[in-house]
Protein backbone atom coordinates (compact mmCIF):
# COMPACT_ATOMS: atom_id res chain seq x y z
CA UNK A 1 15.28 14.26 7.74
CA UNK A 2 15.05 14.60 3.72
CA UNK A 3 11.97 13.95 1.95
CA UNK A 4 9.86 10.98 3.40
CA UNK A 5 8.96 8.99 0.34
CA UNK A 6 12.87 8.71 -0.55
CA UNK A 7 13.20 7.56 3.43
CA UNK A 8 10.41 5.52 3.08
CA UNK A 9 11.96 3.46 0.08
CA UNK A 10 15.50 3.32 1.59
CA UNK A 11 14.10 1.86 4.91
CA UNK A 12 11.73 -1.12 2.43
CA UNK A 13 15.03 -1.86 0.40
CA UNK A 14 16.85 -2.09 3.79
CA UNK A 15 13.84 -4.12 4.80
CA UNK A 16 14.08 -6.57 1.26
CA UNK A 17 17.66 -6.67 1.75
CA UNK A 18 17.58 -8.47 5.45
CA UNK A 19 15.07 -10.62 4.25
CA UNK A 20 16.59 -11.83 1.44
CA UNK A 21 20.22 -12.10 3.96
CA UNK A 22 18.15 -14.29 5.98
CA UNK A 23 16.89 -16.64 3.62
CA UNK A 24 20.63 -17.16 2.17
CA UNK A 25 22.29 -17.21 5.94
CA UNK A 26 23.40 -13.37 5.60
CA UNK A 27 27.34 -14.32 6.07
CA UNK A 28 28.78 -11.93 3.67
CA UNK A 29 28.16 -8.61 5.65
CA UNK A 30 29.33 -8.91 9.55
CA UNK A 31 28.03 -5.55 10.59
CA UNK A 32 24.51 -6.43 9.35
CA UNK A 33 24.80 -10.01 11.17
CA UNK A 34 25.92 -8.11 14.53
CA UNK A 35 23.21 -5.42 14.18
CA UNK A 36 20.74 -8.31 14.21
CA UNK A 37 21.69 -9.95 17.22
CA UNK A 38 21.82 -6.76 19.18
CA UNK A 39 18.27 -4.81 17.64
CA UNK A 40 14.56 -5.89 16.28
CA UNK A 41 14.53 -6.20 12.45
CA UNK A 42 12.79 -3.01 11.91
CA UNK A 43 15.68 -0.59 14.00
CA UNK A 44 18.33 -2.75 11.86
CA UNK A 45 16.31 -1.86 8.52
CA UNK A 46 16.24 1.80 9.47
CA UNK A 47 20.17 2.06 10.27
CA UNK A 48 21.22 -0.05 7.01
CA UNK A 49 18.74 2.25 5.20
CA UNK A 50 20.55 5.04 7.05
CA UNK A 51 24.12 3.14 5.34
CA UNK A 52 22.69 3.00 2.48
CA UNK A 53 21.67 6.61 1.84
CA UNK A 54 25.23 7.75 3.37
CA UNK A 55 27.40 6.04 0.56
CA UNK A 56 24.76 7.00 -2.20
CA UNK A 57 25.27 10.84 -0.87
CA UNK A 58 29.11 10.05 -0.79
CA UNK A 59 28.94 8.24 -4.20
CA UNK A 60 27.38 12.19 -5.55
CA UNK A 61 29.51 14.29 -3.24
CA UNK A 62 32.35 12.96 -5.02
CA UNK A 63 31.29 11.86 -8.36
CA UNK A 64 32.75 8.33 -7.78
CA UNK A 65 30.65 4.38 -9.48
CA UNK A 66 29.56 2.23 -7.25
CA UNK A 67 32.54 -0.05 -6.06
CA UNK A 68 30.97 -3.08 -3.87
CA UNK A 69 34.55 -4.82 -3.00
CA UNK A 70 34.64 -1.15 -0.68
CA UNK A 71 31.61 -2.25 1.17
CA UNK A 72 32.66 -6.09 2.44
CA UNK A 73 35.69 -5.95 4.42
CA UNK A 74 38.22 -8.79 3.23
């Protein structure tokens, strides 16, 4: 559950980050484009906010930078 504030700004950067997918046509990340189709814009915010906060905890867990080419699947 964590603290709610930190939830709170995960899920409105999830939230900025479909919008902004949206506006540009959202082809570089498949999973988020599937998750749309299937779920309302809110439950897809909330489980990419849920992404999100997983790789930042892995990115800590194991002292590792941020590597984006990891996230999009070639």
């Amino acid at each position: 559950m964590g603290q709610r504030y930190l939830r709170q700004l995960l899920v409105v950067g999830a939230l900025s980050v479909i919008r902004r997918a949206k506006q540009l046509g959202y082809t570089r990340h498949p999973w988020l484009v599937g998750l749309l189709e299937r779920r309302t814009t809110k439950i897809a915010a909330v489980a990419l906010a849920n992404k999100i906060a997983r790789i930042a905890w892995a990115m800590m867990a194991r002292n590792e930078k941020f590597q984006p080419s990891r996230l999009i699947p070639v």
